[in-house]
N, C-alpha and C. Protein backbone atom coordinates (compact mmCIF):
# COMPACT_ATOMS: atom_id res chain seq x y z
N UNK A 1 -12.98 96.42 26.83
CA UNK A 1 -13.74 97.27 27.74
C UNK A 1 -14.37 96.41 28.83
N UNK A 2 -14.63 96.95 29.93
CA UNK A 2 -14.66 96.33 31.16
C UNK A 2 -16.48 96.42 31.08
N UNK A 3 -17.54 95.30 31.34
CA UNK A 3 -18.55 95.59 31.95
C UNK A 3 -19.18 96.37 33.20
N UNK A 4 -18.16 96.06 33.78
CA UNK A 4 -18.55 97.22 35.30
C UNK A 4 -16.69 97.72 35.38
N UNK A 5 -17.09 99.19 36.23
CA UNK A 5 -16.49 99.82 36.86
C UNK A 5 -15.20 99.35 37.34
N UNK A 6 -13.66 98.82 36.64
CA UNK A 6 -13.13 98.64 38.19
C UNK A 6 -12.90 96.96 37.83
N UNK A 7 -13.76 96.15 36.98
CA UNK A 7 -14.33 94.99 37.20
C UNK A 7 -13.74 94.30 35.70
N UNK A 8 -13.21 92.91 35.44
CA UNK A 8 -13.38 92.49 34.36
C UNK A 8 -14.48 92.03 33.88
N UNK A 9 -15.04 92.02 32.42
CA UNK A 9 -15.69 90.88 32.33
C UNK A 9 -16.49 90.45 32.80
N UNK A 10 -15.79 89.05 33.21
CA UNK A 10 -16.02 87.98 34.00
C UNK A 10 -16.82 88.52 35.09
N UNK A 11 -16.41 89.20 36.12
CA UNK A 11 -16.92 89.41 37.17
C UNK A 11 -18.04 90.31 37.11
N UNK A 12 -17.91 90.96 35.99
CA UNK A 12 -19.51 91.59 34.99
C UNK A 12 -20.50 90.86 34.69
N UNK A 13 -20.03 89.59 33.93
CA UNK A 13 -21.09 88.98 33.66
C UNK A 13 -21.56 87.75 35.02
N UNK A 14 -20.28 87.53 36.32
CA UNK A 14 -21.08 87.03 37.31
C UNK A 14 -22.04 87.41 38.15
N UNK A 15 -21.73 89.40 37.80
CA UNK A 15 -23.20 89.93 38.39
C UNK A 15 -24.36 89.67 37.77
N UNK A 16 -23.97 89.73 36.39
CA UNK A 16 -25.80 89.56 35.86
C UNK A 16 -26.42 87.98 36.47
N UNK A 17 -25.37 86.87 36.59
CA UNK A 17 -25.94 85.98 36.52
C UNK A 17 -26.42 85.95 38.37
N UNK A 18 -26.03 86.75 39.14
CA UNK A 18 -26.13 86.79 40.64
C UNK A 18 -27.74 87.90 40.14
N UNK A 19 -27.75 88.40 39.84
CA UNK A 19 -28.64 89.02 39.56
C UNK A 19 -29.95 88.02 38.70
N UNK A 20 -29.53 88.23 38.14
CA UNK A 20 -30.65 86.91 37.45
C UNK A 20 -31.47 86.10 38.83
N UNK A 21 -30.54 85.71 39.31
CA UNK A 21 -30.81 84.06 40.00
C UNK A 21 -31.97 84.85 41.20
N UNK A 22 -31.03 86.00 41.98
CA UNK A 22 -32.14 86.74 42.53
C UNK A 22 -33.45 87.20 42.25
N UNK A 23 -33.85 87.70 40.96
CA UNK A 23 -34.66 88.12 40.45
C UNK A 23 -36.23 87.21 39.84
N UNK A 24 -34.94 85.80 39.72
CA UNK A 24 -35.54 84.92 39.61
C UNK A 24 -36.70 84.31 40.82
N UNK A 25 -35.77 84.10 42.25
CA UNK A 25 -36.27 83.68 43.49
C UNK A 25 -37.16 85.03 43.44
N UNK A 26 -37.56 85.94 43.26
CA UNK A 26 -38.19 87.05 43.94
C UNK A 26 -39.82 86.63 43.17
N UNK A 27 -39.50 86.38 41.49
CA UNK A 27 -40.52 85.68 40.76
C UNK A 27 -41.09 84.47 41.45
N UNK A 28 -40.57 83.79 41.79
CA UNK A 28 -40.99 82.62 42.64
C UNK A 28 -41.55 82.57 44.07
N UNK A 29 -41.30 83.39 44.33
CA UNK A 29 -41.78 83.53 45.82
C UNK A 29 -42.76 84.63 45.98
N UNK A 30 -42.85 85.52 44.30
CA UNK A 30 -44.14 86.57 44.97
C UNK A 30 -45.77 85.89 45.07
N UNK A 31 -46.36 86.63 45.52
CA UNK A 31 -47.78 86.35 45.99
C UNK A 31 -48.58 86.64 44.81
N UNK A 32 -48.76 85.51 43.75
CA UNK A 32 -49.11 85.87 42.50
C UNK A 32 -50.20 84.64 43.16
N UNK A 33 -51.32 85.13 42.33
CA UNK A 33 -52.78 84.36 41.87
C UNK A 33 -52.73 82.91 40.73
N UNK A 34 -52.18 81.86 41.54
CA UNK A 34 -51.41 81.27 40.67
C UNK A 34 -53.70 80.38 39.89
N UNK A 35 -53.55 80.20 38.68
CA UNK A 35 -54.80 80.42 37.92
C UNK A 35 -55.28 78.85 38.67
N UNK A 36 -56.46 78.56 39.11
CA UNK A 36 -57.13 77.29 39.30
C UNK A 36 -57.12 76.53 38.19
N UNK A 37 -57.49 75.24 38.45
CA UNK A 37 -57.20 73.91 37.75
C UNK A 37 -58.30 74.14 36.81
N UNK A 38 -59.71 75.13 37.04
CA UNK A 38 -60.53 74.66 36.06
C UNK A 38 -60.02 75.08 34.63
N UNK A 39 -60.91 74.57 33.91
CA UNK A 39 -60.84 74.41 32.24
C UNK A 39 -61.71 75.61 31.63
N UNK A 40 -60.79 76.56 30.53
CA UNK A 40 -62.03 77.66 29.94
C UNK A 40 -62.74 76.99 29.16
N UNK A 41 -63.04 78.07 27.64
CA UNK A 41 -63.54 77.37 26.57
C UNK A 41 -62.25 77.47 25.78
N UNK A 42 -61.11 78.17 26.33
CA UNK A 42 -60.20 77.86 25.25
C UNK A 42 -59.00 78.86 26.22
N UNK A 43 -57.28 78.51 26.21
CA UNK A 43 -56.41 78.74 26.97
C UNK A 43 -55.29 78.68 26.01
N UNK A 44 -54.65 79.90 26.49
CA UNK A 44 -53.09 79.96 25.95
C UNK A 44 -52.07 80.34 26.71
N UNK A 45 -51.31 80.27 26.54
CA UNK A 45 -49.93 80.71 27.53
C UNK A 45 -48.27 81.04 26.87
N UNK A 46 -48.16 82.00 27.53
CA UNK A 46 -46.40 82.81 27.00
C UNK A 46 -45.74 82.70 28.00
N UNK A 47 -44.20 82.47 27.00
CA UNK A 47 -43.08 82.49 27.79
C UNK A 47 -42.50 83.55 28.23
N UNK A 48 -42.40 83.83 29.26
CA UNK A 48 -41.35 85.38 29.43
C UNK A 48 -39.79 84.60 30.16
N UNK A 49 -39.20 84.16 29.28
CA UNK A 49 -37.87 83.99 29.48
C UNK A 49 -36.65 84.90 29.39
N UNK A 50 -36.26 84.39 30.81
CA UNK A 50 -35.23 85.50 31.60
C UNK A 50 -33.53 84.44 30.67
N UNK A 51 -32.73 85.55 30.30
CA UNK A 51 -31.14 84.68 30.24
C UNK A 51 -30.26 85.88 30.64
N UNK A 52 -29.26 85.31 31.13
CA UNK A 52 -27.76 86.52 31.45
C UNK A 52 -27.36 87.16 29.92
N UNK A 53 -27.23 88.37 29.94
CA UNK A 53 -27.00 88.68 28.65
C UNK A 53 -25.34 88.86 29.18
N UNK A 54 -24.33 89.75 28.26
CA UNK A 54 -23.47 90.52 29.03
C UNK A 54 -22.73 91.16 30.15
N UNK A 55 -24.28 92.29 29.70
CA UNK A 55 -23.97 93.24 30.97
C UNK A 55 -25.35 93.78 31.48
N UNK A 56 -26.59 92.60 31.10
CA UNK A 56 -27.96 92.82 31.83
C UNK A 56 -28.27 91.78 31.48
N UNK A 57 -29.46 91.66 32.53
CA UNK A 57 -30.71 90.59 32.47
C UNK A 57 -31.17 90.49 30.59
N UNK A 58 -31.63 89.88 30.46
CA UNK A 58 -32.41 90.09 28.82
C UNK A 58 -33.76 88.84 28.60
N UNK A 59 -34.24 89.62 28.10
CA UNK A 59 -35.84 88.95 27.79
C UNK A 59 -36.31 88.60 26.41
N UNK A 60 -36.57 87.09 25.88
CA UNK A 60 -36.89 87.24 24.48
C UNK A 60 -37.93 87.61 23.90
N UNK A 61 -37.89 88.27 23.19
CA UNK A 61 -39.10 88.81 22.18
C UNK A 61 -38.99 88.67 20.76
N UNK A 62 -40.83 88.22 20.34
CA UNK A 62 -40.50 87.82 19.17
C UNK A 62 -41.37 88.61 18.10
N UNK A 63 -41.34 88.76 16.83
CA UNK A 63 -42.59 89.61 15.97
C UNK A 63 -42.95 88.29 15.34
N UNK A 64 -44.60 88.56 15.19
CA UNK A 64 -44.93 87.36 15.09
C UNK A 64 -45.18 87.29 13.31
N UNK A 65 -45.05 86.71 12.77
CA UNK A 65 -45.17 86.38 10.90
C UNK A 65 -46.59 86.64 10.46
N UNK A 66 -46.67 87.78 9.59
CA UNK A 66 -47.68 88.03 8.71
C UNK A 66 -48.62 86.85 8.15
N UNK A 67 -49.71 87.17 8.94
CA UNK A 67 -50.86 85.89 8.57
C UNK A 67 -52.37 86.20 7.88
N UNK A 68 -52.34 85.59 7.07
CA UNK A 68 -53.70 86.32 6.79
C UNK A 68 -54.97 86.00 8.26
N UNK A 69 -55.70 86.74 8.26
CA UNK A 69 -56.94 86.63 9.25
C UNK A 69 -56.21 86.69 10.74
N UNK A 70 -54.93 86.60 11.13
CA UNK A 70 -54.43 87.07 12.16
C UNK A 70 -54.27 88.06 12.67
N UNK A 71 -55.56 88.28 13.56
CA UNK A 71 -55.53 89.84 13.63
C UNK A 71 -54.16 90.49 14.88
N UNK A 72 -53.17 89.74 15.37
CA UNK A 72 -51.79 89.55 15.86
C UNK A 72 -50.72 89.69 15.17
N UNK A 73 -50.96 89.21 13.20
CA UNK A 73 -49.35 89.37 12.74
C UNK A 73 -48.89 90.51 12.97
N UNK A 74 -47.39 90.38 12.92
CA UNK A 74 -46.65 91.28 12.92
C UNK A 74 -46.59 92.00 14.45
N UNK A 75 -46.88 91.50 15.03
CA UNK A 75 -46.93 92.17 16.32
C UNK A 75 -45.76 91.49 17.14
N UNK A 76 -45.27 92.68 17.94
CA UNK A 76 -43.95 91.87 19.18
C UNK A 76 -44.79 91.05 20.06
N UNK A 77 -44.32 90.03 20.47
CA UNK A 77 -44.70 89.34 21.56
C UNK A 77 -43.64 88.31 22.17
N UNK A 78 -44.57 87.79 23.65
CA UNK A 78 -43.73 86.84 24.08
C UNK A 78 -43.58 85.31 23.52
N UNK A 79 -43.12 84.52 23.00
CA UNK A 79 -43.18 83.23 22.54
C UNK A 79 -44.13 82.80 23.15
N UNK A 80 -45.15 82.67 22.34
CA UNK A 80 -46.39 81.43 22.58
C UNK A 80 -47.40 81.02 21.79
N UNK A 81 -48.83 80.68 22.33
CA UNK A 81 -49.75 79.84 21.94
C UNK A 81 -50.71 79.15 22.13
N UNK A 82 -52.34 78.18 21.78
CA UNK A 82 -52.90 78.15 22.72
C UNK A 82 -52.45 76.93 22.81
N UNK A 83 -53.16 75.86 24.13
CA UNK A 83 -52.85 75.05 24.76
C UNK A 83 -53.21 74.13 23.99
N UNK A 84 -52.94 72.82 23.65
CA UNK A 84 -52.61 71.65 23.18
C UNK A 84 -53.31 70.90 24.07
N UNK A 85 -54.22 69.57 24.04
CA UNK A 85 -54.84 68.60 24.35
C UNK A 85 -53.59 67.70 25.56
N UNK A 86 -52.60 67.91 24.53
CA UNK A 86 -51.51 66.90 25.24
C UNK A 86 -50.91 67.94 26.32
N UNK A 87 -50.54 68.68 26.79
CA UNK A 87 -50.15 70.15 27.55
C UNK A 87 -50.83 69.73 28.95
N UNK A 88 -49.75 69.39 29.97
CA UNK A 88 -50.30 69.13 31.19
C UNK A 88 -51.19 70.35 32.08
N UNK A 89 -50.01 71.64 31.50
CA UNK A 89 -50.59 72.45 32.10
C UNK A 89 -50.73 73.50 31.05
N UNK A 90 -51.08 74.98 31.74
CA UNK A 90 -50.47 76.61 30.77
C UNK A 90 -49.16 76.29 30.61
N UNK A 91 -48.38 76.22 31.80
CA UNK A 91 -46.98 76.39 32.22
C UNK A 91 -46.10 75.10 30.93
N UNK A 92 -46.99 74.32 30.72
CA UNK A 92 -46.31 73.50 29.42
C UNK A 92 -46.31 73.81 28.13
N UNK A 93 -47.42 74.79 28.04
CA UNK A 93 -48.03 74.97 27.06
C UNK A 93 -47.04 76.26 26.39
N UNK A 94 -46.64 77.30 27.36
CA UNK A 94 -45.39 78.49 27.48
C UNK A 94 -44.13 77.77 26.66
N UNK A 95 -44.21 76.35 27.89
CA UNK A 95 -42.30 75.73 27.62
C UNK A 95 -42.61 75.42 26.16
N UNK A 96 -43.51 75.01 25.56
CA UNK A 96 -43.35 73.92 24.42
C UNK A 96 -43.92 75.01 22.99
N UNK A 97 -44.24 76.24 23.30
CA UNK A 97 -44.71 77.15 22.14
C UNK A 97 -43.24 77.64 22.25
N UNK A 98 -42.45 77.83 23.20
CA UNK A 98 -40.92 78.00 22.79
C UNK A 98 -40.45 77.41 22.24
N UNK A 99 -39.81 76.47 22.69
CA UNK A 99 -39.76 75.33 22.05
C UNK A 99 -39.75 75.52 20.34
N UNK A 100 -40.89 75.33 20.19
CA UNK A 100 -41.63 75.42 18.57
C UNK A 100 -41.26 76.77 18.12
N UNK A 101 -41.36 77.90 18.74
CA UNK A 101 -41.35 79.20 17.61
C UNK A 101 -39.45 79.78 17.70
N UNK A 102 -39.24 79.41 18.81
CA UNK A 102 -38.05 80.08 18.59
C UNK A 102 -36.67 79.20 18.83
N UNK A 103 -37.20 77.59 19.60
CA UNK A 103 -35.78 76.73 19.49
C UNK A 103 -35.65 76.71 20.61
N UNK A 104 -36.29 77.03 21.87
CA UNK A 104 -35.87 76.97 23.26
C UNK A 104 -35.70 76.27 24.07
N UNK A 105 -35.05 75.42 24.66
CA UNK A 105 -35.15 74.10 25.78
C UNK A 105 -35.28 74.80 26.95
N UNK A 106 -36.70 74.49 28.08
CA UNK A 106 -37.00 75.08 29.23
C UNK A 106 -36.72 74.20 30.21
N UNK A 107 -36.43 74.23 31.23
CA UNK A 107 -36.50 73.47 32.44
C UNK A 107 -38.07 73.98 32.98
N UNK A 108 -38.70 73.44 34.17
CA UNK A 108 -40.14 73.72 34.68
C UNK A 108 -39.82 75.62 34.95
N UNK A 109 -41.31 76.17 35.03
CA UNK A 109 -41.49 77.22 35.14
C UNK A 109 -40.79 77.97 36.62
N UNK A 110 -40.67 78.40 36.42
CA UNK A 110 -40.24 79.83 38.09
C UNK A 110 -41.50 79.91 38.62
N UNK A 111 -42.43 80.05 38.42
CA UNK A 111 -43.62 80.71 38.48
C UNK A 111 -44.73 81.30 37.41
N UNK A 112 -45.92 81.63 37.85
CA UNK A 112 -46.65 82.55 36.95
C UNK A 112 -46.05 84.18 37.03
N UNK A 113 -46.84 84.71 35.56
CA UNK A 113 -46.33 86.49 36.04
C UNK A 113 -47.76 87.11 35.81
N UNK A 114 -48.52 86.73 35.03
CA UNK A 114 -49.95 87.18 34.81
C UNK A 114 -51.00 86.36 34.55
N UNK A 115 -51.74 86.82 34.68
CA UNK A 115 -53.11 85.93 33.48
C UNK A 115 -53.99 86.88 33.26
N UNK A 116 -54.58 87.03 31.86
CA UNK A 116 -55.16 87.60 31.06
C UNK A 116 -56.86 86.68 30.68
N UNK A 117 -57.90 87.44 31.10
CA UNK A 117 -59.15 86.74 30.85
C UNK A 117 -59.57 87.44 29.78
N UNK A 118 -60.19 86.88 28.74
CA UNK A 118 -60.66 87.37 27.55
C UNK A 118 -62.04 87.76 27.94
N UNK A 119 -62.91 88.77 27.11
CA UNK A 119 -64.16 89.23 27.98
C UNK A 119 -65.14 88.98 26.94
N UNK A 120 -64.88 88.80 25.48
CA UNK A 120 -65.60 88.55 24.27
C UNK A 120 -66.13 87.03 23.99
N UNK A 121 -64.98 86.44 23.52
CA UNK A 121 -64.99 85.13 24.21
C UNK A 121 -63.94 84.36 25.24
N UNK A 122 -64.98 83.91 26.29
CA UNK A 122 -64.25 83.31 27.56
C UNK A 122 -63.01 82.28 27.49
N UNK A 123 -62.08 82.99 28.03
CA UNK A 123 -60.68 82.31 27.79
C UNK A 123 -59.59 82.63 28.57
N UNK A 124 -58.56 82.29 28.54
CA UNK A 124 -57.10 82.86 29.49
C UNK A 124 -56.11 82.66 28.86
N UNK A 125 -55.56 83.86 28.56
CA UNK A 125 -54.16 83.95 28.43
C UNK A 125 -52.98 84.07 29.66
N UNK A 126 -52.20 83.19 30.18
CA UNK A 126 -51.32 83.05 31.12
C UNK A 126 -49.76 83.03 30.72
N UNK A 127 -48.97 83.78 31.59
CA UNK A 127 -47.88 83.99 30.98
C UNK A 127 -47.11 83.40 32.18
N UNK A 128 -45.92 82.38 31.89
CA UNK A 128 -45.14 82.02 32.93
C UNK A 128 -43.92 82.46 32.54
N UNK A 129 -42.83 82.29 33.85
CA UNK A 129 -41.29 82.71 33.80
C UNK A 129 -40.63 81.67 33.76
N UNK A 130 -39.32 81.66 32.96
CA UNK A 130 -38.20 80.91 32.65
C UNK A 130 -37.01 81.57 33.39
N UNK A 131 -36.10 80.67 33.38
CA UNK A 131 -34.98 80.72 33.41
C UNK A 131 -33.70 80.67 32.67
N UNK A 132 -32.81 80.96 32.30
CA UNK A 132 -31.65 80.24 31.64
C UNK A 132 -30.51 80.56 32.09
N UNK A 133 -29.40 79.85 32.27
CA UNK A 133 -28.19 80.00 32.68
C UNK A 133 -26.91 80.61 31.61
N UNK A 134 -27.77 80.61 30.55
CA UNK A 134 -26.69 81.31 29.57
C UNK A 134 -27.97 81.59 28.12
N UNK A 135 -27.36 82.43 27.89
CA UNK A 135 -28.00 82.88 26.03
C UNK A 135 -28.11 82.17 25.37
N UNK A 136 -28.55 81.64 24.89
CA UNK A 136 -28.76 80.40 23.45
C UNK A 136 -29.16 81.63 22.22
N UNK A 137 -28.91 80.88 21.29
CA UNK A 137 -29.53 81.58 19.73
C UNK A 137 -30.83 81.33 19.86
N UNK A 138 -31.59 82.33 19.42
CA UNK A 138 -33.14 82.12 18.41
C UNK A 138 -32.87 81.72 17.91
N UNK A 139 -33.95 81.08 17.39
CA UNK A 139 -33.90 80.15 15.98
C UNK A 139 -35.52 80.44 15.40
N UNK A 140 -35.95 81.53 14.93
CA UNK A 140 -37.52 81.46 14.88
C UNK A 140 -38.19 80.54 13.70
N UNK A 141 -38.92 80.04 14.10
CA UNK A 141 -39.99 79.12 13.28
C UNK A 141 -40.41 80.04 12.23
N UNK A 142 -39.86 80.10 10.75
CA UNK A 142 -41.06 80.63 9.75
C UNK A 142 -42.09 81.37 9.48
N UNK A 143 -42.86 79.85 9.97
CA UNK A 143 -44.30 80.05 9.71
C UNK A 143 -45.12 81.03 10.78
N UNK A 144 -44.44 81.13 11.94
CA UNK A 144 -44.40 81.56 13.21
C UNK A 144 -44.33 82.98 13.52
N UNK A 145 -42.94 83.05 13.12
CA UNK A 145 -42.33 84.24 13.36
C UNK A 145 -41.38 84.75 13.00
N UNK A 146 -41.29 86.32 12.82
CA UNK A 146 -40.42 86.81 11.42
C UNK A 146 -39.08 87.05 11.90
N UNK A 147 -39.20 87.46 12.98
CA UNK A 147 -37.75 87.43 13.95
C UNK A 147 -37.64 87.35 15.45
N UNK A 148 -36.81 87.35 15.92
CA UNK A 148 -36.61 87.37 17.53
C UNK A 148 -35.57 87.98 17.73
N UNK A 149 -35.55 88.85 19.08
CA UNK A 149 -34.58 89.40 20.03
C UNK A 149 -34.30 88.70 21.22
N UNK A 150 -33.06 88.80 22.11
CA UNK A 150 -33.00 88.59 23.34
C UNK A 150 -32.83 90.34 23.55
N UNK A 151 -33.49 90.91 24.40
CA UNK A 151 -33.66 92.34 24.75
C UNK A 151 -33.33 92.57 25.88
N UNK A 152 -32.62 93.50 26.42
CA UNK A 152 -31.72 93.70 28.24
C UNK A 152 -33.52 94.28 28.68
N UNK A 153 -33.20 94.22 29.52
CA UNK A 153 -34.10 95.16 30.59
C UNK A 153 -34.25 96.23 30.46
N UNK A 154 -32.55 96.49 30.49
CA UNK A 154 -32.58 98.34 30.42
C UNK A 154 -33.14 98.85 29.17
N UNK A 155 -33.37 98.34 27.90
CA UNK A 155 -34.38 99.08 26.70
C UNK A 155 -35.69 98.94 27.10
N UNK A 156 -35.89 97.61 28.33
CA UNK A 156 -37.62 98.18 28.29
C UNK A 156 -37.82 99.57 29.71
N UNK A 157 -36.60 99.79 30.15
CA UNK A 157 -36.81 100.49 31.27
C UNK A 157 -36.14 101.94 30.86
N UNK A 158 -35.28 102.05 29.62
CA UNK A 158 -35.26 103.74 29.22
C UNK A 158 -36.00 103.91 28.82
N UNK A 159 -36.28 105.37 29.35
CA UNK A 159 -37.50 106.87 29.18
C UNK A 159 -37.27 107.08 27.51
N UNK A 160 -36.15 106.52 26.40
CA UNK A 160 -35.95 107.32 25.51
C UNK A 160 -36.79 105.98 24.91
N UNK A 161 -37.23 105.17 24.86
CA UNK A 161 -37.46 104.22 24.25
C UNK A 161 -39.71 104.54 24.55
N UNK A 162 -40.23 104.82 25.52
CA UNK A 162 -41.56 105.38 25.15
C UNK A 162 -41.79 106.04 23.76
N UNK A 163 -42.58 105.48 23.87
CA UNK A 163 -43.64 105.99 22.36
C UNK A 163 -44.91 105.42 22.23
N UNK A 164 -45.84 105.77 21.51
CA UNK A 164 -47.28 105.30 21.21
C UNK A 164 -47.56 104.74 20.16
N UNK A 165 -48.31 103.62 19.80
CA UNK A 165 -48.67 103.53 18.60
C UNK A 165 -50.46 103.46 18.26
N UNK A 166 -50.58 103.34 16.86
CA UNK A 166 -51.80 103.52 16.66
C UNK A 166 -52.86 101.94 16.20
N UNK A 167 -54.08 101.88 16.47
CA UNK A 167 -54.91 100.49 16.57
C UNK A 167 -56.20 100.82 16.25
N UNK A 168 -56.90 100.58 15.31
CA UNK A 168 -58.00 100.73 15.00
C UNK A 168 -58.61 102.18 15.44
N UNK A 169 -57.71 103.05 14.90
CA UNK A 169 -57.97 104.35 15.34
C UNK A 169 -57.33 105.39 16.71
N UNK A 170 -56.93 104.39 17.55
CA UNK A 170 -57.18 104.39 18.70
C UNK A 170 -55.55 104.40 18.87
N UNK A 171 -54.91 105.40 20.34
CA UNK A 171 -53.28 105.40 20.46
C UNK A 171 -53.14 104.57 21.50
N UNK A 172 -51.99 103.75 21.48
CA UNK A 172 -51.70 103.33 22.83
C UNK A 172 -50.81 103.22 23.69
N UNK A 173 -50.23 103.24 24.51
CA UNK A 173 -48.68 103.52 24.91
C UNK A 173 -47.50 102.33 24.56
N UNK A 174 -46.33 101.92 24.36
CA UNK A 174 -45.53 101.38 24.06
C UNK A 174 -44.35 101.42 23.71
N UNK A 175 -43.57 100.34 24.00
CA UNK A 175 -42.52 100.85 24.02
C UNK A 175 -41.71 100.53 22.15
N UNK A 176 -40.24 101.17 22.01
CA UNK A 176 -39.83 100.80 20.96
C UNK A 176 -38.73 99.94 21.32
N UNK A 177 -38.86 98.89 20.11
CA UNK A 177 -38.09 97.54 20.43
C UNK A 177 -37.83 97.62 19.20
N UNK A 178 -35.77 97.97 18.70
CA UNK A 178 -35.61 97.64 16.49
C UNK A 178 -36.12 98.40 15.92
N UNK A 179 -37.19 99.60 16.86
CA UNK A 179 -38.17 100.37 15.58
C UNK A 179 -39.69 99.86 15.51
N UNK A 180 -39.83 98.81 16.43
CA UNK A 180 -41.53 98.06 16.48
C UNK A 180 -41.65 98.22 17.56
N UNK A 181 -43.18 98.76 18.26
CA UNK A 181 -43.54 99.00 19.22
C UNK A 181 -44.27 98.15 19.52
N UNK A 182 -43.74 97.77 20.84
CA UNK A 182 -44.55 97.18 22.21
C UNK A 182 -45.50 97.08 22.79
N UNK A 183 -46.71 96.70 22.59
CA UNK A 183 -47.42 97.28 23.10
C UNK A 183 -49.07 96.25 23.41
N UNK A 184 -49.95 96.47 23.99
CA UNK A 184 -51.53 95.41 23.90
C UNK A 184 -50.95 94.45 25.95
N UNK A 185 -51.58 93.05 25.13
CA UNK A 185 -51.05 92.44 26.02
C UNK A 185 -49.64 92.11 26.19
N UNK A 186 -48.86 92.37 25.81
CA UNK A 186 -47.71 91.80 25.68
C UNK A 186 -47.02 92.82 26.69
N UNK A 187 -47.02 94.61 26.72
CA UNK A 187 -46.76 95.21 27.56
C UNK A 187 -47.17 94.96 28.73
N UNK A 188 -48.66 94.84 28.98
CA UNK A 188 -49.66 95.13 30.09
C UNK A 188 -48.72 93.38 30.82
N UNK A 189 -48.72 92.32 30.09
CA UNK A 189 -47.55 91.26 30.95
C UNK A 189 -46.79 91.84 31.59
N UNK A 190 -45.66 92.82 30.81
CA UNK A 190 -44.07 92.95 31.25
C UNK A 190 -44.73 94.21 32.51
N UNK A 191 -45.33 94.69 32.35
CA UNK A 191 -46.05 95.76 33.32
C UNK A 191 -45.82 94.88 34.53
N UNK A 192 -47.00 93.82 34.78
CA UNK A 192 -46.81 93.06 35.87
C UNK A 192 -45.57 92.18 36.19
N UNK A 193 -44.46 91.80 35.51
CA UNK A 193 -43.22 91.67 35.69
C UNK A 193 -42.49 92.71 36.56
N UNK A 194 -42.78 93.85 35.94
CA UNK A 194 -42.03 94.80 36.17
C UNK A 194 -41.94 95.06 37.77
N UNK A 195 -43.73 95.21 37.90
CA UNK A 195 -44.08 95.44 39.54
C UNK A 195 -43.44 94.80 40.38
N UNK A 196 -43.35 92.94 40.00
CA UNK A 196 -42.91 92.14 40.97
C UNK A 196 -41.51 92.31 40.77
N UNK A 197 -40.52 92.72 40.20
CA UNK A 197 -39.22 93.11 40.05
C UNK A 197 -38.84 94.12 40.33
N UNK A 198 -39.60 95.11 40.83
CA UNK A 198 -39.16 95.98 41.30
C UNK A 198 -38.29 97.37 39.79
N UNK A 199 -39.05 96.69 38.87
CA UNK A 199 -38.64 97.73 37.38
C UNK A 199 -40.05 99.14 37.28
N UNK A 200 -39.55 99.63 36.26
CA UNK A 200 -40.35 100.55 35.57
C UNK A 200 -40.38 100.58 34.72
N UNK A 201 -41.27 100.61 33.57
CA UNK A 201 -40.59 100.19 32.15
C UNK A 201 -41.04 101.31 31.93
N UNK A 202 -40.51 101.56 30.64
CA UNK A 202 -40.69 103.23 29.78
C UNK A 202 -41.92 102.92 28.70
N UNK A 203 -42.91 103.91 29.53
CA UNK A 203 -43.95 103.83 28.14
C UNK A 203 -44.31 105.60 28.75
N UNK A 204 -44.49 106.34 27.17
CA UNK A 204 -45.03 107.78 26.94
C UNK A 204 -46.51 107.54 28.29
């Protein structure tokens, strides 16, 4: 079966990767708030890594491993973690929690896509963009994390894939990813992805 219309293959999967590369430069060149040099009381940072799937863009996502006192296990997210002493930057801190949870070799960042200030205690969560020129395997870390996806675009951008889930009482919108929903910071990231890409993602 042909990826596109008309098209082998090949010339299927040279769109995604023409696509990619674009999508990529558009990440790089938007007018993002890239975070100042100062220091919180405490900093973390996620990977949102882009690879050519097939016959779409695809994004990895990971569920993170049942922990006691982690009030996060089990939750989808982007590969990451907080920042390390040795961690030049966030943007190292993204490459090298890949790295560690799921097996990833990064080249330097594309850019930032968000940052997240904590309001309880003072902190930042920052999420940078990757690149890759081809799919690699997950490999998830254990202790880390219970599994990983590489996920197309188009599941975070079908309408059939909205749904809500529930949080300390409380509903929230998200998407379904395997049957686990999407959803906290990890959406409210791909949200601002989305904007600068020109997507919509599907949430109820």
């Amino acid at each position: 079966m042909n990826d596109t219309p008309g098209g082998s293959p090949a010339e299927g999967h040279a769109t995604v990767h023409h696509r990619l590369a674009s999508l990529l430069e558009r990440l790089r060149t938007a007018d993002q708030a890239h975070g100042a040099a100062r220091r919180h009381r405490w900093e973390a940072a996620t990977a949102l890594v882009l690879a050519p799937g097939s016959d779409d863009i695809e994004v990895a996502i990971i569920e993170r491993a049942q922990r006691p006192g982690d009030r996060w296990s089990g939750q989808l997210a982007l590969p990451g973690g907080r920042r390390d002493d040795t961690d030049a930057d966030l943007a190292r801190t993204a490459a090298r929690e890949a790295a560690e949870e799921v097996g990833l070799s990064l080249a330097p960042a594309v850019g930032l896509v968000a940052e997240h200030r904590a309001r309880i205690r003072p902190g930042v969560v920052a999420c940078y963009a990757f690149g890759l020129d081809h799919r690699p395997a997950l490999v998830p870390e254990p202790a880390e994390v219970a599994t990983a996806w590489w996920v197309p675009l188009s599941v975070l951008t079908d309408p059939a894939n909205a749904t809500m889930t529930q949080h300390s009482g409380l509903r929230f919108p998200a998407i379904d990813i395997e049957g686990r929903p999407l959803w906290g910071m990890t959406l409210a990231t791909l949200e601002r992805f989305a904007a600068t890409a020109g997507l919509e993602l599907a949430t109820a």
